[in-house]
N, C-alpha and C. Protein backbone atom coordinates (compact mmCIF):
# COMPACT_ATOMS: atom_id res chain seq x y z
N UNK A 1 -15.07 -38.08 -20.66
CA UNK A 1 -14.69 -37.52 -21.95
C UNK A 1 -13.21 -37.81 -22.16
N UNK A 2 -12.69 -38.66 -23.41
CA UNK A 2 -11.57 -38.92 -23.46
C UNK A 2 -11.01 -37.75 -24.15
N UNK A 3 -9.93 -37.10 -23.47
CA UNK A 3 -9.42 -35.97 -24.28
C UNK A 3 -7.70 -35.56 -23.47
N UNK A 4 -7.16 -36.48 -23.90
CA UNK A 4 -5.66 -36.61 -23.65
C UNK A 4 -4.84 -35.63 -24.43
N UNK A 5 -5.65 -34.62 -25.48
CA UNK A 5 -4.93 -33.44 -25.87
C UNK A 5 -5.11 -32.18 -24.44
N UNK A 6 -5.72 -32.15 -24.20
CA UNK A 6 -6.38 -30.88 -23.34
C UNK A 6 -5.95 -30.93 -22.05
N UNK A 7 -5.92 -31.61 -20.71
CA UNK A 7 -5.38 -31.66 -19.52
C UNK A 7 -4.84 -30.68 -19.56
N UNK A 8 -5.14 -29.75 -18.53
CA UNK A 8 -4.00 -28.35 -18.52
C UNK A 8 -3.93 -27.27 -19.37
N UNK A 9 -4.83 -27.52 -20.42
CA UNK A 9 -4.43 -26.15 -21.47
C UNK A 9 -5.58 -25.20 -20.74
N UNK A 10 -5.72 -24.16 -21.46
CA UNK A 10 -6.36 -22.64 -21.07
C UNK A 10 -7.14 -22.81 -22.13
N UNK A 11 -8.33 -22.51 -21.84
CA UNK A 11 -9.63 -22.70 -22.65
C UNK A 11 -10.24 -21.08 -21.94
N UNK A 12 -10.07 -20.50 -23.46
CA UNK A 12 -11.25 -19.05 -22.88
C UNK A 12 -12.47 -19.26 -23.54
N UNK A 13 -13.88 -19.42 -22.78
CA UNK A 13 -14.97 -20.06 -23.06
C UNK A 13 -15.91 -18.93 -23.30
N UNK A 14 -16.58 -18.52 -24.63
CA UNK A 14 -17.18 -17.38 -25.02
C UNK A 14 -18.58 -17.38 -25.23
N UNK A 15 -19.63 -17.02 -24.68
CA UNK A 15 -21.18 -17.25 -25.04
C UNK A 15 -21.59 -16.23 -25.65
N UNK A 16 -22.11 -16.64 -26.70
CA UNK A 16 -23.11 -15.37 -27.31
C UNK A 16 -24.39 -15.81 -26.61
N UNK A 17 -25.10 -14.78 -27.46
CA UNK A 17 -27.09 -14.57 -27.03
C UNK A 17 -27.85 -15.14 -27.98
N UNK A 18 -27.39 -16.80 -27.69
CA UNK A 18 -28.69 -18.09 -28.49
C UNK A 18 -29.13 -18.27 -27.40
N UNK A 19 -30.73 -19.23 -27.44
CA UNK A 19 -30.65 -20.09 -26.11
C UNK A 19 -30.00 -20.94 -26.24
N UNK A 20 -28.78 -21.47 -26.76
CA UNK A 20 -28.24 -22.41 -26.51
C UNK A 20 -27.36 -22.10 -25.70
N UNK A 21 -27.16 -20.77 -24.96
CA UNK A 21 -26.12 -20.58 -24.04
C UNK A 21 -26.61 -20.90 -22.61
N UNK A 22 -28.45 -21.22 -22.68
CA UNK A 22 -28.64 -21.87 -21.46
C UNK A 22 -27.96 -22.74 -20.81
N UNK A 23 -27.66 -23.96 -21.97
CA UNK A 23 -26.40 -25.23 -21.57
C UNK A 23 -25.54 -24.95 -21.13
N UNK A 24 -24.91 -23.15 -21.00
CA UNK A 24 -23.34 -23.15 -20.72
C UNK A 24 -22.99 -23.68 -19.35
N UNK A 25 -23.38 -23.90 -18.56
CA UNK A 25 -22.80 -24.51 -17.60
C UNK A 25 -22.42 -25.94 -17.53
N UNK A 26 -23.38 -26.84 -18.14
CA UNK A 26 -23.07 -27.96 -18.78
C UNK A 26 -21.69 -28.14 -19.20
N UNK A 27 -21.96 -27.08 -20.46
CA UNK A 27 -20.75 -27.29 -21.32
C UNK A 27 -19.68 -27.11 -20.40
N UNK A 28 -19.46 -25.75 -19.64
CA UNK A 28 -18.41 -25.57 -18.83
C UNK A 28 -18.19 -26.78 -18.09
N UNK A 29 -19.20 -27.26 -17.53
CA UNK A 29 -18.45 -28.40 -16.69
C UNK A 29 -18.22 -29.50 -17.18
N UNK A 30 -18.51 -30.06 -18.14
CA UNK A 30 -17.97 -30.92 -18.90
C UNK A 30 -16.47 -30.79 -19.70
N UNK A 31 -15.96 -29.57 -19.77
CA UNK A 31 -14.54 -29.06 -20.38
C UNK A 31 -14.00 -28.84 -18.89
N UNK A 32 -14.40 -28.51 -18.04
CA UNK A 32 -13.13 -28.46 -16.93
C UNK A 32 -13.21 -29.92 -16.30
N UNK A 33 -14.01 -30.48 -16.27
CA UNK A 33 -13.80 -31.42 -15.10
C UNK A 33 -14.01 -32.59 -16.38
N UNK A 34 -14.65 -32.76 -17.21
CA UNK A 34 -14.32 -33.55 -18.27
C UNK A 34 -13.10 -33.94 -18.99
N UNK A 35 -13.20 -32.48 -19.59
CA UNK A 35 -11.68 -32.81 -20.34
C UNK A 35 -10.04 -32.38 -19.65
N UNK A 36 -10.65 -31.64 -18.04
CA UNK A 36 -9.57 -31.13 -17.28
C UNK A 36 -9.11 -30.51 -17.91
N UNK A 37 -9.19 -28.86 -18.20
CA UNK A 37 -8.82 -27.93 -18.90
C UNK A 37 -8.93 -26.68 -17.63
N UNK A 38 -8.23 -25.84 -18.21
CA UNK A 38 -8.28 -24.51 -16.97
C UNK A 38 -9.58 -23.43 -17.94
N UNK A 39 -10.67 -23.02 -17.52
CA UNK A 39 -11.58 -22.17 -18.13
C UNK A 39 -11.96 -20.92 -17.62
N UNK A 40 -11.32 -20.07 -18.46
CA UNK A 40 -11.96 -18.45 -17.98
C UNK A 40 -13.06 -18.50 -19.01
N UNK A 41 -14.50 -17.89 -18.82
CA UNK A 41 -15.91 -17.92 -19.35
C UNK A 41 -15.88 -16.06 -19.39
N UNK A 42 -16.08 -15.71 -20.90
CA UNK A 42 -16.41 -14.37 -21.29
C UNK A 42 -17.86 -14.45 -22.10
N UNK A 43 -18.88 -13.77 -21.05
CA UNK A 43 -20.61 -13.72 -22.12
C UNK A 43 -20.33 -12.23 -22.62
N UNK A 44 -21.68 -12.42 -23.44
CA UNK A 44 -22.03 -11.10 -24.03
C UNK A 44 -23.05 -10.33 -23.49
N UNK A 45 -23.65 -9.07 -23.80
CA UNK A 45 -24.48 -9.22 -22.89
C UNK A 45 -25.85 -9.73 -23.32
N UNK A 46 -26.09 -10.42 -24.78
CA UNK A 46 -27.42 -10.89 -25.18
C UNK A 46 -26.91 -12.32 -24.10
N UNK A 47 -25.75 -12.90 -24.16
CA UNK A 47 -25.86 -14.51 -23.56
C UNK A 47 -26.36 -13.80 -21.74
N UNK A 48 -26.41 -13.03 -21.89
CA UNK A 48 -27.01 -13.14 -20.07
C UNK A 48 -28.43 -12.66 -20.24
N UNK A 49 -29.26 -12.96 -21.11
CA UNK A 49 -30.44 -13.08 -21.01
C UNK A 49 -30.94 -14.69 -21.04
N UNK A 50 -29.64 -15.42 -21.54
CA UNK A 50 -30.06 -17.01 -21.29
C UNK A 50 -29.53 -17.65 -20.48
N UNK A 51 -28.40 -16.96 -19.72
CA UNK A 51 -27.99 -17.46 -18.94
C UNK A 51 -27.18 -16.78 -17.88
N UNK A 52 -27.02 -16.44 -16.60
CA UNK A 52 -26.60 -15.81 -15.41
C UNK A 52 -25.36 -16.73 -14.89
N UNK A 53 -24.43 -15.44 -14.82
CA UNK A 53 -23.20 -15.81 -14.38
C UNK A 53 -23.22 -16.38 -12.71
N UNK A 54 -23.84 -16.30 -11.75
CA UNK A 54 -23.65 -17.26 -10.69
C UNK A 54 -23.56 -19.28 -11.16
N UNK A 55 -24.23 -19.55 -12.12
CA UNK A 55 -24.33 -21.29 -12.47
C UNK A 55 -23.71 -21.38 -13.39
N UNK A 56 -22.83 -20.36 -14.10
CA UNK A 56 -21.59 -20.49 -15.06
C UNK A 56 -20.50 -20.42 -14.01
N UNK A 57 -19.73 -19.61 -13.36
CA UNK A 57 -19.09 -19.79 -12.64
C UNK A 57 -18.63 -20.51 -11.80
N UNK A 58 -19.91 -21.21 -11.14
CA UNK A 58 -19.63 -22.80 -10.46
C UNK A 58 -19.18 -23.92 -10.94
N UNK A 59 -19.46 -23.72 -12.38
CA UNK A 59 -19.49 -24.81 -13.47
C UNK A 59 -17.77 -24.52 -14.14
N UNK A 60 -17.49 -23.11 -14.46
CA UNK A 60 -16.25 -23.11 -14.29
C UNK A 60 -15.28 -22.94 -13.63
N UNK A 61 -15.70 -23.09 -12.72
CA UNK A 61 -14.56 -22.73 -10.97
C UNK A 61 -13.86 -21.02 -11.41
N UNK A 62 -14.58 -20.03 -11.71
CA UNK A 62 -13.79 -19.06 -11.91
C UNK A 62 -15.10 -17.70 -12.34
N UNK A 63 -15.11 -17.21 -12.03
CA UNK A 63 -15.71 -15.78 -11.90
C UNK A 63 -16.29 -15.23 -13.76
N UNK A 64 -17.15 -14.97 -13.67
CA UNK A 64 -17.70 -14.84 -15.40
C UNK A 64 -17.37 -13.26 -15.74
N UNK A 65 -16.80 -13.46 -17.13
CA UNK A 65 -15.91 -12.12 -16.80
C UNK A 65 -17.46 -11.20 -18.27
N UNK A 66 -17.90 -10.53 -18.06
CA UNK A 66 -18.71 -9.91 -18.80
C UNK A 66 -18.32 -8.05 -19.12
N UNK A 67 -19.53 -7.98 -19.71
CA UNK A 67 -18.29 -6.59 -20.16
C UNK A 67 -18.89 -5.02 -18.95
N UNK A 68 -19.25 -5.38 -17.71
CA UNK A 68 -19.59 -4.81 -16.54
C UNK A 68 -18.60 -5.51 -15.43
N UNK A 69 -17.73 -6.67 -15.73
CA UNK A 69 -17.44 -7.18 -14.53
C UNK A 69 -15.94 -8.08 -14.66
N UNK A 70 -14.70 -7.53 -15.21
CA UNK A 70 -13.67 -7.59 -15.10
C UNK A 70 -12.79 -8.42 -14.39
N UNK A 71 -13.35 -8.42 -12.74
CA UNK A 71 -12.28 -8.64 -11.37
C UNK A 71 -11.28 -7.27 -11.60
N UNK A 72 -9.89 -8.00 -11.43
CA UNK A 72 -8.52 -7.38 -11.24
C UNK A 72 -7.97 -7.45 -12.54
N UNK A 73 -8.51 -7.54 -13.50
CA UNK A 73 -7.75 -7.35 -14.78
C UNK A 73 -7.80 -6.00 -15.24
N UNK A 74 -6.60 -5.38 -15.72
CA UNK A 74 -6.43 -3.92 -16.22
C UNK A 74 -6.81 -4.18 -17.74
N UNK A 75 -6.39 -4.82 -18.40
CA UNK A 75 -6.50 -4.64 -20.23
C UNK A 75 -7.12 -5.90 -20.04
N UNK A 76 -8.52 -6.00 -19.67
CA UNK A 76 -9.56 -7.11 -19.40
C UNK A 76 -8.91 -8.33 -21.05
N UNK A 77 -9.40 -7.62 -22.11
CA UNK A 77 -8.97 -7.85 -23.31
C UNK A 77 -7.59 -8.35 -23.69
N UNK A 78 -6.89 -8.13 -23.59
CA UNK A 78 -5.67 -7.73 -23.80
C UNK A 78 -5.12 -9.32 -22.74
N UNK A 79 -5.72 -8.80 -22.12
CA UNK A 79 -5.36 -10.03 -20.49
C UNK A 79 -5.70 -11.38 -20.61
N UNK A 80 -6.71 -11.38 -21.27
CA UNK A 80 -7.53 -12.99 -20.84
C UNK A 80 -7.05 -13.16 -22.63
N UNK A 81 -7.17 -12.72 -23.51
CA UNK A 81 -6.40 -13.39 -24.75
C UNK A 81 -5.00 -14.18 -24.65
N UNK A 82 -4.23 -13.30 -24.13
CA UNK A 82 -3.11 -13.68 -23.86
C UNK A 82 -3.19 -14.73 -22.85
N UNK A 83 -3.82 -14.68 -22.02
CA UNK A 83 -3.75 -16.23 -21.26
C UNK A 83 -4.53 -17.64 -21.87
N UNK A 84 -5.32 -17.55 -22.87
CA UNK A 84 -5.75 -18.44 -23.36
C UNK A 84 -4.89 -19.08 -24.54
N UNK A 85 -5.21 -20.62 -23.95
CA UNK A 85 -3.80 -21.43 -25.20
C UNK A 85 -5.28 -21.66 -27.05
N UNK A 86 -6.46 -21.20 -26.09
CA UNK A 86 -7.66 -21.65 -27.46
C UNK A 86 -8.87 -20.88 -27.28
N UNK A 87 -9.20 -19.66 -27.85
CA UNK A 87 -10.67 -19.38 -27.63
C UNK A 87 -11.40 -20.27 -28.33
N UNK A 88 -12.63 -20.73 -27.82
CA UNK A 88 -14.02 -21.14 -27.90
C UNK A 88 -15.25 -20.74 -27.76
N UNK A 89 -16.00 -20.29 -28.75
CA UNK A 89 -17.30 -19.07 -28.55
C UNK A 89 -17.88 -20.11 -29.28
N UNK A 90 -18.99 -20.46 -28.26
CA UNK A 90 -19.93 -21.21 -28.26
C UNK A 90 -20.74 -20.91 -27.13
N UNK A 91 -22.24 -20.64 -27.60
CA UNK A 91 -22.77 -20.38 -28.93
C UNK A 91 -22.53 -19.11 -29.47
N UNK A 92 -22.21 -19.32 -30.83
CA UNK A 92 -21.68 -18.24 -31.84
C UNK A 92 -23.01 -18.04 -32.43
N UNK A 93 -23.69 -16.65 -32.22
CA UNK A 93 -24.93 -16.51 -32.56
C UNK A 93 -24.71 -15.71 -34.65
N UNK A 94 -25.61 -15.69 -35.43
CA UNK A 94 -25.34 -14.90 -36.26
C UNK A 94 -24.30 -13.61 -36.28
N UNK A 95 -25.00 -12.79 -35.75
CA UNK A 95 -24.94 -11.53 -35.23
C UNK A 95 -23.17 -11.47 -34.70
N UNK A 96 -23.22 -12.65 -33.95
CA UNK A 96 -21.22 -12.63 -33.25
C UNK A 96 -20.18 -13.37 -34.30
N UNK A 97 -20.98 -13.72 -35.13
CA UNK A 97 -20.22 -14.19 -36.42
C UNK A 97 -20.21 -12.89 -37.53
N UNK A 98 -20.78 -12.40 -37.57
CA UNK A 98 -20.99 -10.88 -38.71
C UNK A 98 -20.22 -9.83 -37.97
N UNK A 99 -20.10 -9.69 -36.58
CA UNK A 99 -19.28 -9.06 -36.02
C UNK A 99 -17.57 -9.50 -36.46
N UNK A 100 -17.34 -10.72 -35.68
CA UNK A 100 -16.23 -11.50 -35.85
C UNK A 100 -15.70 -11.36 -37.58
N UNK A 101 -16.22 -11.56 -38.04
CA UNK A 101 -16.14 -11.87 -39.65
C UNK A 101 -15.36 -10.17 -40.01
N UNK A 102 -16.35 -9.17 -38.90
CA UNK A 102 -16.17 -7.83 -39.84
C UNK A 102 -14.90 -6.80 -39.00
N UNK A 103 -14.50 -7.29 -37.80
CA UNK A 103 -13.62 -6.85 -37.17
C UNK A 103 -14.29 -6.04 -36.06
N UNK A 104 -15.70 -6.00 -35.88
CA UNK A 104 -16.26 -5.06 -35.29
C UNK A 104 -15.87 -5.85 -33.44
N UNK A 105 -16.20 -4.66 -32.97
CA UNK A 105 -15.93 -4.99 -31.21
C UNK A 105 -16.70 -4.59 -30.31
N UNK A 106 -17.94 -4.37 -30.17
CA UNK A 106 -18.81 -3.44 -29.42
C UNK A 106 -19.23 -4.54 -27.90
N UNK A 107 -18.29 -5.12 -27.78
CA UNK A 107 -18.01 -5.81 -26.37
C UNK A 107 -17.16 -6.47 -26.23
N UNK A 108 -16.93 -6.87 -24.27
CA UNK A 108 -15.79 -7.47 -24.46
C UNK A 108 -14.89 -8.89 -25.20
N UNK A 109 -16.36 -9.56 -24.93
CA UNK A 109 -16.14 -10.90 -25.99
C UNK A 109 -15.27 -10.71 -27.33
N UNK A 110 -15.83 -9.92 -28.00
CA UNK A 110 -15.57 -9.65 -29.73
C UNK A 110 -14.25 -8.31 -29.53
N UNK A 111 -13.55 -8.00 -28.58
CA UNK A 111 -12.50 -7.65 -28.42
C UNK A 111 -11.71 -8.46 -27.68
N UNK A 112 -11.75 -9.27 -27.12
CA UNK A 112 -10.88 -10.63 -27.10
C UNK A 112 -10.73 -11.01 -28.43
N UNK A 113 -11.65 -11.75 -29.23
CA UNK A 113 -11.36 -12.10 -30.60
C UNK A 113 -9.85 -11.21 -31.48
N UNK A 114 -10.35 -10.02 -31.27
CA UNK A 114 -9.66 -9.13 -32.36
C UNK A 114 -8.41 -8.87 -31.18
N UNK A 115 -7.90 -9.14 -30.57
CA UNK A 115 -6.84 -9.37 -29.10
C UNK A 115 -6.23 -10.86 -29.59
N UNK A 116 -7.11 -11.65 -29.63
CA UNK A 116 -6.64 -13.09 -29.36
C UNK A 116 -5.49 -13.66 -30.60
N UNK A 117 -3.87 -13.72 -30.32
CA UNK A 117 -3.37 -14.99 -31.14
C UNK A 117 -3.17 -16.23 -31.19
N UNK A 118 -4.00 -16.75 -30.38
CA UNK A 118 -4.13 -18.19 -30.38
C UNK A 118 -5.09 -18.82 -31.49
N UNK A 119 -5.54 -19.86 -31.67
CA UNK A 119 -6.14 -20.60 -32.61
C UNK A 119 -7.58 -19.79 -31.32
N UNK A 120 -8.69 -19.75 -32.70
CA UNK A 120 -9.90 -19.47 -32.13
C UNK A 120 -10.94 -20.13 -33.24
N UNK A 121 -11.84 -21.44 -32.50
CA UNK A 121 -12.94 -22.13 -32.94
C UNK A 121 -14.40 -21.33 -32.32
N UNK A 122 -15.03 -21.13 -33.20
CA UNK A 122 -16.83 -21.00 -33.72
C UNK A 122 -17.59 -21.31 -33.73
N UNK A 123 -18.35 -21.98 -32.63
CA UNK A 123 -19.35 -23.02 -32.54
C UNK A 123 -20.93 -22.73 -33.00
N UNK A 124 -21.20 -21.90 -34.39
CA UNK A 124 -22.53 -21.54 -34.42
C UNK A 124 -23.85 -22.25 -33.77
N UNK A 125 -24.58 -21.94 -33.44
CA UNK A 125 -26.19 -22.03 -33.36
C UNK A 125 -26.90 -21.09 -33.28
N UNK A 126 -28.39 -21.15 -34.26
CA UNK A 126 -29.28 -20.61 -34.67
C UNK A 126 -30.16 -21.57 -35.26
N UNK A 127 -31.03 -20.60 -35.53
CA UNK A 127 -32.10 -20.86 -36.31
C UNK A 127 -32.11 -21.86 -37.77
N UNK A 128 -32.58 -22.73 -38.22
CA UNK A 128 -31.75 -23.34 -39.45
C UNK A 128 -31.74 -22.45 -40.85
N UNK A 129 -33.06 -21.39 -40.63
CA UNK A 129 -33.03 -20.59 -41.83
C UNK A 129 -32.14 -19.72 -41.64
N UNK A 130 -31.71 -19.13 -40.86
CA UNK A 130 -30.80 -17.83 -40.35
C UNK A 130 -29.11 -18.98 -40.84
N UNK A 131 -29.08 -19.93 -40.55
CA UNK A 131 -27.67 -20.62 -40.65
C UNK A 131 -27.76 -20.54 -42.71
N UNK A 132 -28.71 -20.64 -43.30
CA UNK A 132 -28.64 -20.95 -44.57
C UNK A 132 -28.63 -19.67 -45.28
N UNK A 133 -28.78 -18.67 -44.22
CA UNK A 133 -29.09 -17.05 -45.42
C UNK A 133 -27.31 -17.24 -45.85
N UNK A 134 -27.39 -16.22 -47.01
CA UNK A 134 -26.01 -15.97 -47.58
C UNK A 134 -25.02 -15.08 -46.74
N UNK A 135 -26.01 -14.58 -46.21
CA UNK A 135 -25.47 -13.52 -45.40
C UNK A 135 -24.42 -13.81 -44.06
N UNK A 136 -24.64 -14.87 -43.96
CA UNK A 136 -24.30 -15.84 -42.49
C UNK A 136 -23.08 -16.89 -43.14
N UNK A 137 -23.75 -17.36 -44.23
CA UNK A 137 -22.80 -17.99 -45.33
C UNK A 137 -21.19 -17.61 -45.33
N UNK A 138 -21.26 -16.25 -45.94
CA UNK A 138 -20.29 -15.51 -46.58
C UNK A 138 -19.28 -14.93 -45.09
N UNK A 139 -19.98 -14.44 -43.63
CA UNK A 139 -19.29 -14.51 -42.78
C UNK A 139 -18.84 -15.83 -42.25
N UNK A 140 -19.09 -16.97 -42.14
CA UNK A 140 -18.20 -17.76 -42.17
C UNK A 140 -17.33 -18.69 -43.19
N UNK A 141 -17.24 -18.15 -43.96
CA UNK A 141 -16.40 -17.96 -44.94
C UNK A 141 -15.09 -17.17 -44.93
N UNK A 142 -15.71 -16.33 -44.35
CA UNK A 142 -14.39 -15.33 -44.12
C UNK A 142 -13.50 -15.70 -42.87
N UNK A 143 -14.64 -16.02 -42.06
CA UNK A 143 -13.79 -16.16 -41.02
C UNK A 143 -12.43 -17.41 -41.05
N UNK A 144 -13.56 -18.33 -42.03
CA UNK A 144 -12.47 -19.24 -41.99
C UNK A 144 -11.27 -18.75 -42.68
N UNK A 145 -11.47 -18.28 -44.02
CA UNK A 145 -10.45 -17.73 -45.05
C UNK A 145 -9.50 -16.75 -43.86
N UNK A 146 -9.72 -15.90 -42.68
CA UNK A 146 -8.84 -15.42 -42.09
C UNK A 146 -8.13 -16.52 -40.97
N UNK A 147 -8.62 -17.57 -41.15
CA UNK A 147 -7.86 -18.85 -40.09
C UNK A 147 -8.78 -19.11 -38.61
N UNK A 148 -9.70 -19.08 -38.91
CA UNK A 148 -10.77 -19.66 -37.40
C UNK A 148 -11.22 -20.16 -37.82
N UNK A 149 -11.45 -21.42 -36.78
CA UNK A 149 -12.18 -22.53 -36.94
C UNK A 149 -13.82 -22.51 -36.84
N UNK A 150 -14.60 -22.88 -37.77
CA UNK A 150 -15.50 -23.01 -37.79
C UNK A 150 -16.46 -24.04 -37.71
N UNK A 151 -17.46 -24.85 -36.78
CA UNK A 151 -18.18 -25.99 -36.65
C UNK A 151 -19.20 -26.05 -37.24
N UNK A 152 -19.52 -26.44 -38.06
CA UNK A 152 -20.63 -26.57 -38.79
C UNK A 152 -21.91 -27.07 -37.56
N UNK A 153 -23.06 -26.36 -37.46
CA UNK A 153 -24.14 -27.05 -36.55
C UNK A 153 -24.54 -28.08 -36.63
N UNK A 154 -25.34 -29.09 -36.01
CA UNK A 154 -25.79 -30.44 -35.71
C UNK A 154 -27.27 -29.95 -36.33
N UNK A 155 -27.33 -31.30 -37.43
CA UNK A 155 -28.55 -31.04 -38.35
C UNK A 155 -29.67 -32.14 -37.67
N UNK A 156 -30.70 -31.79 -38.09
CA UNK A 156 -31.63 -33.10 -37.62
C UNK A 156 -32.08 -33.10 -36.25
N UNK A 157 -31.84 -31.63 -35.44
CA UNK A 157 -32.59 -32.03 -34.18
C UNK A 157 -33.23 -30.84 -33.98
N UNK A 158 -34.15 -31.18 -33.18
CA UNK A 158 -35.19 -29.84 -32.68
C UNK A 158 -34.39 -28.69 -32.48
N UNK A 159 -34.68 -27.65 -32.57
CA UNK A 159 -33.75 -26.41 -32.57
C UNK A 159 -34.95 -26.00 -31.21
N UNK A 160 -34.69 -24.47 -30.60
CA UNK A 160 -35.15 -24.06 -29.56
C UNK A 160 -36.84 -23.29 -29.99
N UNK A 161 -36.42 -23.18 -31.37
CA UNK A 161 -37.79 -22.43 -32.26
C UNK A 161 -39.19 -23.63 -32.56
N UNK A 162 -38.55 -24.97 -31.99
CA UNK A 162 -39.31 -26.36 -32.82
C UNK A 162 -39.03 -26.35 -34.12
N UNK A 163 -38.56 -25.90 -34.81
CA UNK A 163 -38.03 -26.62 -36.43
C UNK A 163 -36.93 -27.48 -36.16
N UNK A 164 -36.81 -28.37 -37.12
CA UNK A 164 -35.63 -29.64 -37.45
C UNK A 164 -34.90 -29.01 -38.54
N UNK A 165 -33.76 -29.54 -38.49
CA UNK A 165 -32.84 -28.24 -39.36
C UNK A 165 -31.57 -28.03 -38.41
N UNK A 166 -30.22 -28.10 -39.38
CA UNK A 166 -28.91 -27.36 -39.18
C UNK A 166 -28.79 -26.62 -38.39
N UNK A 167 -28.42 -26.18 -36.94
CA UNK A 167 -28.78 -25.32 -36.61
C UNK A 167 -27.62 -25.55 -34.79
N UNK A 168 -28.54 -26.81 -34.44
CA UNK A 168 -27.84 -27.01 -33.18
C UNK A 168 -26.54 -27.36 -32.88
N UNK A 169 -25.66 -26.75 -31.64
CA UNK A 169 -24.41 -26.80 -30.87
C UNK A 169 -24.39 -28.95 -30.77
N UNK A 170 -23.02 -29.00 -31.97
CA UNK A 170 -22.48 -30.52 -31.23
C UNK A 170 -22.07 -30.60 -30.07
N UNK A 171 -22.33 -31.90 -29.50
CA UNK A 171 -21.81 -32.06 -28.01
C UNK A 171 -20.48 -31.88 -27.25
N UNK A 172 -20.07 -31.30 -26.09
CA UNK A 172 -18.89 -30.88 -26.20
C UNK A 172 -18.06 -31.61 -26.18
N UNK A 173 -17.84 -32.56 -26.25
CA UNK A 173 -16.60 -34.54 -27.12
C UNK A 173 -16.49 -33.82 -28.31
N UNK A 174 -17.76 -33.74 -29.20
CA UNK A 174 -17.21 -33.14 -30.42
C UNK A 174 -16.51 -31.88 -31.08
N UNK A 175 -16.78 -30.91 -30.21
CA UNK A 175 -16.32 -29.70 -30.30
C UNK A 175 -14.99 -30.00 -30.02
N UNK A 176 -14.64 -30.53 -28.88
CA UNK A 176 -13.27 -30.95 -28.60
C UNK A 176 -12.27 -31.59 -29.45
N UNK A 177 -12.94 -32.15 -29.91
CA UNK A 177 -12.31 -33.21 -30.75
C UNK A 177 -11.97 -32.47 -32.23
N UNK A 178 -12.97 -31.58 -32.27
CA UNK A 178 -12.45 -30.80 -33.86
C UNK A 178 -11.47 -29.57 -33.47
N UNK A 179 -11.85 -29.49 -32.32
CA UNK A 179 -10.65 -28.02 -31.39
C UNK A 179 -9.63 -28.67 -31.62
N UNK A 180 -9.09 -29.91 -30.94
CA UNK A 180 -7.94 -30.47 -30.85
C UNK A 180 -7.21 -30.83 -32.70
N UNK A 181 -8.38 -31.16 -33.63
CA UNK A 181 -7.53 -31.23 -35.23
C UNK A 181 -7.40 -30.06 -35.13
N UNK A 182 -8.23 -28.87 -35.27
CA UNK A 182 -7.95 -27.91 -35.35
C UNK A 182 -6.11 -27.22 -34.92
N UNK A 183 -6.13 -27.37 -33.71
CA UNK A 183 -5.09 -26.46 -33.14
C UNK A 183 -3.93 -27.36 -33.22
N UNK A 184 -4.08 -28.85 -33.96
CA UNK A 184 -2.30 -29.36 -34.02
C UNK A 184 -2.76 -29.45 -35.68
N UNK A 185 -3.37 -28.68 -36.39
CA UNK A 185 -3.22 -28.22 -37.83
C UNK A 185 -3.68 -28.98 -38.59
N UNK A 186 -4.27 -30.18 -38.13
CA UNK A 186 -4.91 -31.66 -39.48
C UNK A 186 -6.45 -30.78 -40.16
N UNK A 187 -6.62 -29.85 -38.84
CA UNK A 187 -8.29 -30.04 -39.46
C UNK A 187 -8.08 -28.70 -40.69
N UNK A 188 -8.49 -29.08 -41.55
CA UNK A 188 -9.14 -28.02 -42.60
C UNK A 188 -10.08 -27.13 -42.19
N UNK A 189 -9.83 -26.09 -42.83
CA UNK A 189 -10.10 -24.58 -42.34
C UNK A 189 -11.67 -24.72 -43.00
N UNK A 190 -11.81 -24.75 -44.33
CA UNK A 190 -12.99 -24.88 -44.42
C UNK A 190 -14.01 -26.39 -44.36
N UNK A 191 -13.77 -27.32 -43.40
CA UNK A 191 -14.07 -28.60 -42.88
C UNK A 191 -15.72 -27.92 -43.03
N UNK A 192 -16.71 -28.96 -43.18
CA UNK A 192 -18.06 -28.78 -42.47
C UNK A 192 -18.22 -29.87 -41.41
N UNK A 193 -19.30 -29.19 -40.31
CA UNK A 193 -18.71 -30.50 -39.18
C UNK A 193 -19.51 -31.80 -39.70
């Protein structure tokens, strides 16, 4: 993965509860050892029904911080925002976008968000009808209008439901690559990917 912006930066890596958070280890290991980035990994607790923090952790050389399991951090929140140079929540399920959008925090993930001043990108996946309600619409809308980056899903491929349709996580080259316009300011806020 060519990615000569990233070497060394702090990537806080966020899963919601799609199955697309099955991939997270993938993804994780493709951003640390790919793009050589440092990765702390925060799930929710719907993403640990798709996926278990022992094969995330390996994948990010670092302990999965969930909202039962901290380590040594006192202001868990407070802590891992501030050390991240970029949050990345992927997969951004509906539900963590209507949260995000509304300020709400009912875990630790989505209180990092409302913690975090760094640039923070949105990697939705869902369903393709759930991506087209208005309802889903209008929160990322906002989000962007408050300054987060938002990825438009990868159209045209099987989703986890079998429909074809808007819906699926781009590969992580691409995510990267719109992280990186993103956070040195070229990319437009309301871009579709």
């Amino acid at each position: 993965m060519d990615a000569p912006f990233w070497p060394g930066r702090r990537i806080l890596l966020g899963a919601g509860g799609s199955v697309a958070a099955a991939t997270m280890p993938q993804t994780a290991a493709a951003l640390r050892l790919g793009a050589g980035v440092q990765l702390r990994v925060v799930t929710t607790p719907a993403a640990a029904t798709f996926v278990t923090p022992a094969p995330l952790a390996a994948a990010a050389g670092h302990a999965v911080y969930t909202d039962g399991r901290t380590g040594d951090l006192i202001v868990p929140h407070v802590e891992l925002a501030a050390w991240a140079d970029l949050v990345l929540v992927m997969p951004a399920t509906a539900d963590l976008l209507a949260q995000a959008a509304l300020g709400l925090a009912p875990n630790l993930l989505t209180t990092v968000l409302l913690a975090a001043t760094c640039p923070v990108v949105m990697v939705p996946a869902m369903n393709a009808a759930m991506w087209a309600k208005p309802a889903v619409r209008r929160n990322v809308a906002t989000l962007r209008a408050d300054g987060v980056g938002v990825l438009d899903p990868v159209d045209g491929v099987s989703l986890g439901d079998g429909s074809v349709g808007p819906g699926a996580m781009p590969a992580p080259a691409q995510v990267l690559a719109f992280a990186a316009r993103f956070c040195a300011g070229s990319e437009p806020l309301d871009v579709a990917g």
